[in-house]
C-alpha atoms as a PDB file:
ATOM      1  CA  UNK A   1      29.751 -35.553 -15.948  1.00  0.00           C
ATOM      2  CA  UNK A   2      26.288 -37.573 -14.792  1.00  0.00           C
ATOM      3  CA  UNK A   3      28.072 -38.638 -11.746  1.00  0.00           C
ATOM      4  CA  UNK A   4      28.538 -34.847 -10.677  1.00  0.00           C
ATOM      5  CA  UNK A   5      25.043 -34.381 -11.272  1.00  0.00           C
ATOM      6  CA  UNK A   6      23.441 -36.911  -9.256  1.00  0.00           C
ATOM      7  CA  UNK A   7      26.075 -35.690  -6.181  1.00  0.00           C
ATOM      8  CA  UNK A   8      24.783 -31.831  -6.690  1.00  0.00           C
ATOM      9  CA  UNK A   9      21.654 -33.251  -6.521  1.00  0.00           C
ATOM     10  CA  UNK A  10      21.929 -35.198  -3.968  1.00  0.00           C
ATOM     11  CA  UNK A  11      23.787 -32.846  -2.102  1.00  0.00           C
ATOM     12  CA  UNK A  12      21.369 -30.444  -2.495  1.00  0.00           C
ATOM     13  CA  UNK A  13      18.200 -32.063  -1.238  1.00  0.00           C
ATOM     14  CA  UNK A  14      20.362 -33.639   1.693  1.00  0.00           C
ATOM     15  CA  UNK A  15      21.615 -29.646   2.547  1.00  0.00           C
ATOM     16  CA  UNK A  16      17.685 -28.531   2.350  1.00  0.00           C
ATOM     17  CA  UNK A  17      16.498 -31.603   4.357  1.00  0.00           C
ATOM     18  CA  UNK A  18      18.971 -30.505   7.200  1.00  0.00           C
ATOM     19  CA  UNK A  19      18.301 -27.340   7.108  1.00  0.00           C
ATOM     20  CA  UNK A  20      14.725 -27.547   7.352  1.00  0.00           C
ATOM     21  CA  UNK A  21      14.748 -30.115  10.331  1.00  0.00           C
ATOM     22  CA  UNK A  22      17.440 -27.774  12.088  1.00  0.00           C
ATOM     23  CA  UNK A  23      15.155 -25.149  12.115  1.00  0.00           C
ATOM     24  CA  UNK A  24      11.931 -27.477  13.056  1.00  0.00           C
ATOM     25  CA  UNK A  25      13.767 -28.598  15.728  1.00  0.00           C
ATOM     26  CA  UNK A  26      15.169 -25.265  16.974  1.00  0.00           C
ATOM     27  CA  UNK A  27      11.309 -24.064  16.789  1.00  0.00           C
ATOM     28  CA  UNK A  28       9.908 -26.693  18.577  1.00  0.00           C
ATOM     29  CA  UNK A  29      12.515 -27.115  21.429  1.00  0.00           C
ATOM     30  CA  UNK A  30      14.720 -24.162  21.265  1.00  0.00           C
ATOM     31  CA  UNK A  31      16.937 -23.497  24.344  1.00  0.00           C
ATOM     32  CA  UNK A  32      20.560 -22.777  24.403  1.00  0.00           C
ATOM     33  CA  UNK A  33      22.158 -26.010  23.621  1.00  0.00           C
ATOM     34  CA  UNK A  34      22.029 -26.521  19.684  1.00  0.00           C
ATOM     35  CA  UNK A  35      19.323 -29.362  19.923  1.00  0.00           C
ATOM     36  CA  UNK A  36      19.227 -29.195  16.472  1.00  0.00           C
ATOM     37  CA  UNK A  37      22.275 -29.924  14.780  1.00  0.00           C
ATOM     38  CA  UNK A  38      22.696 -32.471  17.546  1.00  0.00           C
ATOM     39  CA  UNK A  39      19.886 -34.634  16.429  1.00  0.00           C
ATOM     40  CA  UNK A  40      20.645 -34.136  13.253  1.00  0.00           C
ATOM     41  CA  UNK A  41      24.076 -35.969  13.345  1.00  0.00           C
ATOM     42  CA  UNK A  42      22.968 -38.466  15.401  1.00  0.00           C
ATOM     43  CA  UNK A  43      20.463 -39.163  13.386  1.00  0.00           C
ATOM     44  CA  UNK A  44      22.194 -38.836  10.062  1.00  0.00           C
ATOM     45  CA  UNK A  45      25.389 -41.060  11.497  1.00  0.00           C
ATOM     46  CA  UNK A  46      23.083 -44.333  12.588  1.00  0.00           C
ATOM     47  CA  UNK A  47      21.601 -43.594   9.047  1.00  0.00           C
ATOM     48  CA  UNK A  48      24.952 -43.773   7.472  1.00  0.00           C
ATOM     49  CA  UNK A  49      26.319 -46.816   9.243  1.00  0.00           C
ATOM     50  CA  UNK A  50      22.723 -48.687   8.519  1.00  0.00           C
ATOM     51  CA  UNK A  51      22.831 -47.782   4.593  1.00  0.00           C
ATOM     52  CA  UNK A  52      26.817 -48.701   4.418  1.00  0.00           C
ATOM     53  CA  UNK A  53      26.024 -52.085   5.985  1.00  0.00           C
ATOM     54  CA  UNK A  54      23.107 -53.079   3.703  1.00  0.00           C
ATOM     55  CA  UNK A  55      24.667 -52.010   0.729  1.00  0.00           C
ATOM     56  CA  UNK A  56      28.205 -53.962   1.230  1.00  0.00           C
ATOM     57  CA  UNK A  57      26.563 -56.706   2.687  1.00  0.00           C
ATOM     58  CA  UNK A  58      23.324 -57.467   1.654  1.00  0.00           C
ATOM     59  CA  UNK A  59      22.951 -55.480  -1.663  1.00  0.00           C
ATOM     60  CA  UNK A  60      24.660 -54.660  -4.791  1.00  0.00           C
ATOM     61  CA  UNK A  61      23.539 -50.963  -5.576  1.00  0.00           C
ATOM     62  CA  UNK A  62      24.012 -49.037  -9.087  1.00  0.00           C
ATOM     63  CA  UNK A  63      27.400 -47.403  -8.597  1.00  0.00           C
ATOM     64  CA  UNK A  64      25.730 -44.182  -9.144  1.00  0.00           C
ATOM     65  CA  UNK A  65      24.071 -44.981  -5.582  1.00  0.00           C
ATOM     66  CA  UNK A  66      27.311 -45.697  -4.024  1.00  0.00           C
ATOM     67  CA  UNK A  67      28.152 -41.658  -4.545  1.00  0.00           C
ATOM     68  CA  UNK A  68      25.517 -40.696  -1.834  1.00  0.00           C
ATOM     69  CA  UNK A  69      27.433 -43.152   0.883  1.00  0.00           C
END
């Protein structure tokens, strides 16, 4: 049961932190192209491959850590 509660949290903070750049970005650039969800998987895709490669090759995480990658 703890390891569904640290993905709804994390899940939920990840869901507000996307949202909340989207609409920063939207804001600040706006335009017709969605800018924002754009940059946002970019972004959150180089994150992804940068944590999965430090923690398979250079760390050894909690496994409750391993649930957010």
């Amino acid at each position: 049961m703890e390891r569904y509660l640290v993905v709804l949290a994390g899940a939920g903070f990840g869901g507000l932190a996307r949202y909340v750049a989207g609409v920063w970005i939207m804001q600040k650039y706006g335009g017709r192209f969605p800018l924002g969800t754009f940059v946002i998987n970019v972004t959150g895709s180089l994150f992804i491959g940068v944590l999965m490669t430090l923690l398979t090759e250079r760390f050894h995480p909690h496994p409750y850590c391993v649930c957010f990658s």
